[in-house]
Protein backbone atom coordinates (compact mmCIF):
# COMPACT_ATOMS: atom_id res chain seq x y z
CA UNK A 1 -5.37 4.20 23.73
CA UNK A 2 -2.69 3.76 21.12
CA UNK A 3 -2.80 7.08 18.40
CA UNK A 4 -4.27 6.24 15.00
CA UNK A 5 -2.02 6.39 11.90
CA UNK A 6 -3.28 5.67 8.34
CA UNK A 7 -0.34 5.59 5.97
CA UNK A 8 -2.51 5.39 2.50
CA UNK A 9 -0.22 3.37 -0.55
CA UNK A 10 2.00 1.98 2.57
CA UNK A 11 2.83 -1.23 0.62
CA UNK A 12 4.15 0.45 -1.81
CA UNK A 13 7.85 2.02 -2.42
CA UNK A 14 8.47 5.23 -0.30
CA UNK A 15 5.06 3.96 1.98
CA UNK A 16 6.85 0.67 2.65
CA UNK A 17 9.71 2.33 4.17
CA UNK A 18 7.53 5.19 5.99
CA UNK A 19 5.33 2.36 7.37
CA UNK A 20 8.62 0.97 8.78
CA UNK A 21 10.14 4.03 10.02
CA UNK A 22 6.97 4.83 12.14
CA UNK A 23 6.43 1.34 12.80
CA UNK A 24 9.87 1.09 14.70
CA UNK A 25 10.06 4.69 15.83
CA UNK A 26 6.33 4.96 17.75
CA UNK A 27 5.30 1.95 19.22
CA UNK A 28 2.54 3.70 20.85
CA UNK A 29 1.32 4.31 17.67
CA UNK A 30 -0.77 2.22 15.79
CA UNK A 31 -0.24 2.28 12.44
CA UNK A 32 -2.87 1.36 9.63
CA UNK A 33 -1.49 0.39 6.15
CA UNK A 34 -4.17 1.19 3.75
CA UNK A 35 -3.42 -0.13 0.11
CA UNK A 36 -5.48 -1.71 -2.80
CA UNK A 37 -2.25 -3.66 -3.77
CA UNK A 38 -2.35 -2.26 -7.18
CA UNK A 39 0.80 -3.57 -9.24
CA UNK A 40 3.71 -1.67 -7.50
CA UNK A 41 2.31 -2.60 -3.83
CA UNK A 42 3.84 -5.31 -2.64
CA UNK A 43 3.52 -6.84 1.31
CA UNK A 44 6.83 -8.56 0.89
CA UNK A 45 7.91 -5.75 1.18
CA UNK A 46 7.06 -4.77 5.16
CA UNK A 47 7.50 -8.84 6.08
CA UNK A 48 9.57 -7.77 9.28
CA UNK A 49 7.29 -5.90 10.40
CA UNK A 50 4.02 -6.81 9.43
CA UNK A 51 3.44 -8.80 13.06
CA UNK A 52 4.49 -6.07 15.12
CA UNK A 53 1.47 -5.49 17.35
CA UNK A 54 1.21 -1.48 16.13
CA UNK A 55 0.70 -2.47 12.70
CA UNK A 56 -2.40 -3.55 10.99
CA UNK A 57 -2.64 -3.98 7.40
CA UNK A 58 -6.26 -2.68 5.40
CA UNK A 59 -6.69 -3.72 1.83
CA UNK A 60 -8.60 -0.82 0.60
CA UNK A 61 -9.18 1.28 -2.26
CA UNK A 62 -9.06 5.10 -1.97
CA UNK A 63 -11.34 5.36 -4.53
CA UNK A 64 -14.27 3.45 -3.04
CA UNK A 65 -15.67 7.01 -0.90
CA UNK A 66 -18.04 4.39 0.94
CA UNK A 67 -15.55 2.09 2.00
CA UNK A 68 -12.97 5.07 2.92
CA UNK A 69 -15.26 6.68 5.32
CA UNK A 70 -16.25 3.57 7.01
CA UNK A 71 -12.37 3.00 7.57
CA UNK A 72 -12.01 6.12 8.81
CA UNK A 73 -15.99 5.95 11.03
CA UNK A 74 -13.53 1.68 12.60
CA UNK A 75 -10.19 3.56 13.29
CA UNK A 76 -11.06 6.70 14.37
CA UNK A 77 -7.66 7.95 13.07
CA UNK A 78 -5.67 10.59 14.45
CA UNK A 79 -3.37 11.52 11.45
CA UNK A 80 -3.42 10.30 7.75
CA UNK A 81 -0.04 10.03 5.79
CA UNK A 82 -1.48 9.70 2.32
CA UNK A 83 1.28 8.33 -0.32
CA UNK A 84 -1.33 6.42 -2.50
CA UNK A 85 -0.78 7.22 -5.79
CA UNK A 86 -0.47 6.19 -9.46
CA UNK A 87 3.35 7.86 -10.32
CA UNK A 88 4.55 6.75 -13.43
CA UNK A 89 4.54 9.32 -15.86
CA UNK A 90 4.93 6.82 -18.71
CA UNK A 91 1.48 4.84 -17.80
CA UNK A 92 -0.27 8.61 -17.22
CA UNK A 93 0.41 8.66 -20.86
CA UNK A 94 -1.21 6.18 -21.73
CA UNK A 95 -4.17 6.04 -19.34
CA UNK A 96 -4.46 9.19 -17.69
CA UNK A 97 -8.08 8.70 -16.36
CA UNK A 98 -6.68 5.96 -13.81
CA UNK A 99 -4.71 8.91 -13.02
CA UNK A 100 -7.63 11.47 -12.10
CA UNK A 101 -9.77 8.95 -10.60
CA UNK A 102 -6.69 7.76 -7.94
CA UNK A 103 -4.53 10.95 -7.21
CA UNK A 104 -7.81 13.36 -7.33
CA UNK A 105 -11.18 11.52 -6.69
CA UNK A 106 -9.07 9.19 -4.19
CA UNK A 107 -7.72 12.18 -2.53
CA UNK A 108 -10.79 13.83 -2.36
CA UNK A 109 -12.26 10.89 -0.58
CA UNK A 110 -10.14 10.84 2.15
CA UNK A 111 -10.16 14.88 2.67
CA UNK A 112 -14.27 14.01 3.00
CA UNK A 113 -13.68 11.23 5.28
CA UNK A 114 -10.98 13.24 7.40
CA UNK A 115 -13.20 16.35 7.29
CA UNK A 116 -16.17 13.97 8.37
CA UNK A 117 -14.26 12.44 11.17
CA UNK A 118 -12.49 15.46 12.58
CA UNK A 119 -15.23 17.68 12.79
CA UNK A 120 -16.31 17.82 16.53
CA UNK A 121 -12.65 17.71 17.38
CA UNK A 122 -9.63 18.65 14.76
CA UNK A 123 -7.35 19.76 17.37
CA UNK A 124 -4.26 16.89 17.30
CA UNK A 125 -5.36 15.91 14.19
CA UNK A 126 -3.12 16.03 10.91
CA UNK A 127 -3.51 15.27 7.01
CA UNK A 128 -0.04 15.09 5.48
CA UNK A 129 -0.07 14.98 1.63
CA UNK A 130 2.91 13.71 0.09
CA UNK A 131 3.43 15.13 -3.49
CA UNK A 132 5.85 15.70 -6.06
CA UNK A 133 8.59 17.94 -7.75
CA UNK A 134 6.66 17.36 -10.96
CA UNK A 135 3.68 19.96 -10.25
CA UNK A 136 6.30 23.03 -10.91
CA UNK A 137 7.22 21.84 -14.10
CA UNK A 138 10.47 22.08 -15.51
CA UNK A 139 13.47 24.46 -15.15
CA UNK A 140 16.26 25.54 -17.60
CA UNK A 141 19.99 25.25 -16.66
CA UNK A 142 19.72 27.26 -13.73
CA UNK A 143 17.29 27.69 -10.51
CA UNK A 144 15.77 25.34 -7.64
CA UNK A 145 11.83 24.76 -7.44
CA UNK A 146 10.77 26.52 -3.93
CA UNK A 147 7.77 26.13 -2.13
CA UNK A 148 6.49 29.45 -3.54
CA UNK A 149 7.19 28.43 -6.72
CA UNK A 150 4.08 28.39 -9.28
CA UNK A 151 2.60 25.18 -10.45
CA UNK A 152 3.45 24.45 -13.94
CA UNK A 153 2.65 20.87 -14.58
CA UNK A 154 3.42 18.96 -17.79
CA UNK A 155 2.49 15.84 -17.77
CA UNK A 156 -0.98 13.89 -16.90
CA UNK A 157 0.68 12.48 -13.54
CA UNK A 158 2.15 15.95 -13.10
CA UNK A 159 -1.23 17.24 -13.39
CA UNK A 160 -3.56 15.17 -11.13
CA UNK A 161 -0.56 15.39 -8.42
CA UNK A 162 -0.87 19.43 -8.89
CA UNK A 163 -5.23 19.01 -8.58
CA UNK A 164 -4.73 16.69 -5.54
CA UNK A 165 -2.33 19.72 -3.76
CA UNK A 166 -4.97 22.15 -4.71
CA UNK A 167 -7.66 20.02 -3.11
CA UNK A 168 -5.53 19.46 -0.43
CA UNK A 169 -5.07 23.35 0.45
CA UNK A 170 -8.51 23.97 -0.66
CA UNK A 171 -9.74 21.53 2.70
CA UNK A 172 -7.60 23.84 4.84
CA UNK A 173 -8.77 27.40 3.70
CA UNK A 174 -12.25 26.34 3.31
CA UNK A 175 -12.80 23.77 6.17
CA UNK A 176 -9.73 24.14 8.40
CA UNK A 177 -8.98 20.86 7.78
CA UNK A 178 -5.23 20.41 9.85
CA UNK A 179 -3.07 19.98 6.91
CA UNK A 180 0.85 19.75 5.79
CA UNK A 181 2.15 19.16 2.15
CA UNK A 182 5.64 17.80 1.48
CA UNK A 183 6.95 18.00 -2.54
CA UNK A 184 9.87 15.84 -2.98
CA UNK A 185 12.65 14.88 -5.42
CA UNK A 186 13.11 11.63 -6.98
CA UNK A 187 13.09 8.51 -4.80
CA UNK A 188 15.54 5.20 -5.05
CA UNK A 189 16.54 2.92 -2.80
CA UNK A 190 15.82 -0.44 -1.91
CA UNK A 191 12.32 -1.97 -2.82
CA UNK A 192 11.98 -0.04 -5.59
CA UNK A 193 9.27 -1.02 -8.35
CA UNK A 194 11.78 -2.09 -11.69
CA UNK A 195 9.51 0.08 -13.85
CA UNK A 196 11.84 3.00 -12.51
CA UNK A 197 14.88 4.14 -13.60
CA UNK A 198 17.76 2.56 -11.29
CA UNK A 199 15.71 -0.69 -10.44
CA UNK A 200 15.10 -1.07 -14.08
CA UNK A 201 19.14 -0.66 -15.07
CA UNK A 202 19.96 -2.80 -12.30
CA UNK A 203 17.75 -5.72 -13.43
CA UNK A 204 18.50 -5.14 -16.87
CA UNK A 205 22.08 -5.34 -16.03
CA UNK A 206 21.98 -8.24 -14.64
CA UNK A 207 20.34 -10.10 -17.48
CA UNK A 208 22.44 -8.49 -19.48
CA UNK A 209 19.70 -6.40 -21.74
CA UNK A 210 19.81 -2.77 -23.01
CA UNK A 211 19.38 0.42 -20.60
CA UNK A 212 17.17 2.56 -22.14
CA UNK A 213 17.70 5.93 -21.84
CA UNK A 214 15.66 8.56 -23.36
CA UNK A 215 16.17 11.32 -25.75
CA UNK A 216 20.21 12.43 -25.33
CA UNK A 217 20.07 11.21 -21.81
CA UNK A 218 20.58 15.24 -20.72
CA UNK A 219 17.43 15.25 -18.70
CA UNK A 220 18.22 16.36 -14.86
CA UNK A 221 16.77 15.03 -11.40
CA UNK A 222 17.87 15.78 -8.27
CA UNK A 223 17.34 12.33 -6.16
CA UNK A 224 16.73 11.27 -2.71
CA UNK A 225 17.47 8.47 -0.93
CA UNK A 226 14.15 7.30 0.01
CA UNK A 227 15.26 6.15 3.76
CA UNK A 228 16.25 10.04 3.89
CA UNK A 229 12.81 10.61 2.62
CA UNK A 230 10.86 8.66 5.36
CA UNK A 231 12.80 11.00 7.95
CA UNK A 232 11.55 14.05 6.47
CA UNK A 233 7.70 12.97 5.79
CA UNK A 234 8.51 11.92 9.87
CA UNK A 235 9.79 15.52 10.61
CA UNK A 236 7.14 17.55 8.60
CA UNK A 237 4.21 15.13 10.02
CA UNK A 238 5.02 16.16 13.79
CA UNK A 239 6.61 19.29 13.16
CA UNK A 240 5.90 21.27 10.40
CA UNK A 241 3.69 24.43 10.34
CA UNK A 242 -0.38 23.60 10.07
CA UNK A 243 -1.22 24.69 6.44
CA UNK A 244 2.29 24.55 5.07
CA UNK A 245 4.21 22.88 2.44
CA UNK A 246 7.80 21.84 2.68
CA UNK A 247 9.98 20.76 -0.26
CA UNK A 248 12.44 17.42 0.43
CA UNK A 249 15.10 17.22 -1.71
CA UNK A 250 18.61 15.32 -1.75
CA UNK A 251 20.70 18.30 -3.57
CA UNK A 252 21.93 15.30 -5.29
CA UNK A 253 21.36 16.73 -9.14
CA UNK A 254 22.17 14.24 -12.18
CA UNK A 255 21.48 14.00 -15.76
CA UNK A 256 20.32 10.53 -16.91
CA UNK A 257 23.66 9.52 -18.97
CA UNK A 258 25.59 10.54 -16.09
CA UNK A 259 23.79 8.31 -13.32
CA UNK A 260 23.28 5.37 -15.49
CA UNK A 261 27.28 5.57 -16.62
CA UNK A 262 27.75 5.71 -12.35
CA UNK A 263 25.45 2.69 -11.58
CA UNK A 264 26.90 1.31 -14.73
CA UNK A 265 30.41 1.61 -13.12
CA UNK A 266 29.46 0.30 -9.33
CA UNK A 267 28.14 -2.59 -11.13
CA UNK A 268 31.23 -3.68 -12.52
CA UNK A 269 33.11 -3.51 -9.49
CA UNK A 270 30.40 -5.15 -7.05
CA UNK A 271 30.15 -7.97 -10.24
CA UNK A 272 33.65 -8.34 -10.57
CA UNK A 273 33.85 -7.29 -14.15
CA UNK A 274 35.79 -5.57 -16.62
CA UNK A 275 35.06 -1.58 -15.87
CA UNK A 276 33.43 -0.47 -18.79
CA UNK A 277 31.09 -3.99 -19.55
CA UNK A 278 27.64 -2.58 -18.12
CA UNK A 279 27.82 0.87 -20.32
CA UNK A 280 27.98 -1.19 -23.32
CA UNK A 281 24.50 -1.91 -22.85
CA UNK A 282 23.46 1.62 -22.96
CA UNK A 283 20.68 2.18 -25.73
CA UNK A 284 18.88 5.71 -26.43
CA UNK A 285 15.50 5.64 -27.19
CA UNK A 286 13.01 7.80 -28.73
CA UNK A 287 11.63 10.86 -26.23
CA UNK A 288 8.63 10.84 -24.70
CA UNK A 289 5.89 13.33 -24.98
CA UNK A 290 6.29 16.54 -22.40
CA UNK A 291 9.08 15.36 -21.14
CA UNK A 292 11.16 18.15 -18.52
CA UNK A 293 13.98 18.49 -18.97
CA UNK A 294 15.60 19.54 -15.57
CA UNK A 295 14.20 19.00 -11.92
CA UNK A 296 15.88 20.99 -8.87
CA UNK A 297 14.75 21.40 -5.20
CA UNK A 298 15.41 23.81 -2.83
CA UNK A 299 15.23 21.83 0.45
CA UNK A 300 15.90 25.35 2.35
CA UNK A 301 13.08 25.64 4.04
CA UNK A 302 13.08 21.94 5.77
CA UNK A 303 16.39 22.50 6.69
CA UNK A 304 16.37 25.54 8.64
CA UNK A 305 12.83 25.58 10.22
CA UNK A 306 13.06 21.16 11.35
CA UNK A 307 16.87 21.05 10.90
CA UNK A 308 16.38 18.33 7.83
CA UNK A 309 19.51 17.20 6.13
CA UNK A 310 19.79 14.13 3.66
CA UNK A 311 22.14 11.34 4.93
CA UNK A 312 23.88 10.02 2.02
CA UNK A 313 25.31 11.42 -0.88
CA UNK A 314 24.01 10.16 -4.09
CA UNK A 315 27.04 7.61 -4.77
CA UNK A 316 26.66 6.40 -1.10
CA UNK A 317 23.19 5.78 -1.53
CA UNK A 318 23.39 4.36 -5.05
CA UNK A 319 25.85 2.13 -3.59
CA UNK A 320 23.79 0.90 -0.88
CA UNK A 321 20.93 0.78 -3.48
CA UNK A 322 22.93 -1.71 -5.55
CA UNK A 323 24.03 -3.94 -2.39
CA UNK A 324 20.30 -4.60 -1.53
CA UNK A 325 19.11 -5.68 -4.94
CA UNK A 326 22.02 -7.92 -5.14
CA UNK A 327 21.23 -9.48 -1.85
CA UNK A 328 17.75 -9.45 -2.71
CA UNK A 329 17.35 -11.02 -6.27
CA UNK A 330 14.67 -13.46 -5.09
CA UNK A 331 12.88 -10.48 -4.57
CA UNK A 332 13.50 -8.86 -7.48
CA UNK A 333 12.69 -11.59 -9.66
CA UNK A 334 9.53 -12.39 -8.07
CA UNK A 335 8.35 -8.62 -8.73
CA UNK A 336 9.33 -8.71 -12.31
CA UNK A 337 7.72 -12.14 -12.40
CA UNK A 338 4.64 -11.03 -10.48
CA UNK A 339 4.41 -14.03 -8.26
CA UNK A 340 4.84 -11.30 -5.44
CA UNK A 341 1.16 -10.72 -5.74
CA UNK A 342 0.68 -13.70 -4.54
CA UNK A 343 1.81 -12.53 -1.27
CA UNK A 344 -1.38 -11.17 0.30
CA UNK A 345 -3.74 -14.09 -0.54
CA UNK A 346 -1.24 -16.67 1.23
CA UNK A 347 -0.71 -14.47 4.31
CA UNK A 348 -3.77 -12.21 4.95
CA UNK A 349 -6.54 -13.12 2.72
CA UNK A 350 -8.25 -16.13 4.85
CA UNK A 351 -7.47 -14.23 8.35
């Protein structure tokens, strides 16, 4: 019998391409995509692999407990990658409950389901919860966020991210529950939602409107290349320590202005235009509330324990970033259109 793999959020961004990667990498795996298909997931986005025959796609909310735990009761599951999540800080802002009820309750539900499951046997079982930078809060001009580093979070996203890691830990101390935590950096690459930064300039480019950038564009991420990212949730799922959290990172630090002016730049020469045309479109806007101002991960301990190193460097991986969405505008356009939603009622809802 195949092993049991629910990826949780799997249509969506970074799940998309950890579907794939364990998809292609296990075929004696089977894995189960569980997604609600909220706005950012999109199917079109796994549509080479969605007839493999180790992949099965579940349209489910995390939030539904009832409808969790019978997923769980059908699939027997051996291991739960859970990447469902609301993650943009902007919307936490404005409706933060959608916030608690998806990156806590929903969490919570599947810890209960897991716990429920596993029970008479949680040896070979794993829960990997994949969380964010954001918990630690914010750093000045110096110093990397470390696993041991306390949780400081700032923003209502921040926040129900840091309560789902606590939950998450909690299930292990108090229930044994087999678990592993991975914290990473900013993601881009392709199939990335165009509410984000580089999609968003990219598009907007394009169509030639403004790139807004906040504040004095100083604010600092470090980024990863989210195919670089799907190798270390990989890594960490198999091979990290039970009970242990593991920052990913792509020591690839930026402030905004400075990224923008670089995507700004490849865009020119991939468009074949004068250097210089994309920055004019560069427009500051006003802050927004709680905003960090500088990210940083220490990636030390994925590196020397599972021997974890990115694969690009930033400008390789913008670059390669750029080349999709250019040879993928249909796709782009149908996600800022939102006819991609459309997707899962042609191809899955009558089957």
């Amino acid at each position: 019998m195949k092993k049991a793999i629910f990826i949780t959020g799997g249509a969506g961004f970074i799940g998309s391409h950890v579907v794939r990667e364990f998809v292609n990498k296990y075929p004696d795996y089977h894995i189960v995509n569980v997604d609600a298909l909220t706005y950012a997931g999109n199917l079109e986005n796994l549509k080479d692999v969605e007839h493999k025959p180790n992949y099965t796609f579940v349209k489910q909310d995390i939030c539904d407990a009832e409808g969790v735990l019978a997923l769980f009761q059908r699939y027997q599951p051996d291991g739960v990658i859970h990447l469902a999540a609301e993650s943009h800080v902007d919307r936490s802002i404005t409706s933060p409950t959608d916030f608690v009820m998806t990156n806590v309750v929903g969490t919570v539900n599947l810890l209960n389901a897991a716990r429920e499951t596993w029970k008479e046997q949680p040896e070979g079982k794993r829960f990997h919860h994949v969380s964010t930078d954001e918990v630690y809060g914010t750093l000045g001009e110096t110093g990397l966020f470390t696993e041991d580093t306390p949780y400081d979070p700032h923003s209502p996203y921040s926040a129900s991210k840091a309560s789902s890691d606590h939950f998450v830990r909690a299930y292990h101390d108090t229930y044994g529950l087999p678990i592993v935590i991975t914290n990473c950096s900013n993601n881009y690459g392709p199939n990335h939602f165009p509410e984000k930064l580089i999609p968003l300039c990219i598009l907007n480019i394009l169509h030639d409107k403004p790139l807004p950038i906040y504040g004095d564009g100083k604010y600092t991420r470090d980024w990863l290349f989210v195919v670089d990212h799907a190798r270390g949730i990989d890594l960490v799922f198999h091979q990290g320590e039970n009970g242990s959290s593991y920052n990913i990172g792509g020591f690839n630090e930026w402030q905004n202005i400075d990224l923008v002016n670089e995507l700004c730049r490849q865009m020119d020469e991939k468009l074949d235009r004068a250097t210089g045309t994309a920055a004019q479109l560069i427009t500051y806007v006003k802050d927004r509330p709680g905003h960090d101002l500088r990210y940083a991960i220490d990636a030390t301990k994925i590196n020397t324990e599972l021997g974890y190193e990115p694969s690009v460097t930033f400008e390789e991986g913008l670059s390669q970033t750029i080349d999709w969405f250019l040879n993928n505008q249909p796709w782009l356009e149908r996600v800022n259109s939102g006819a991609y939603q459309q997707y899962y009622n042609k191809q899955y809802k009558d089957k």
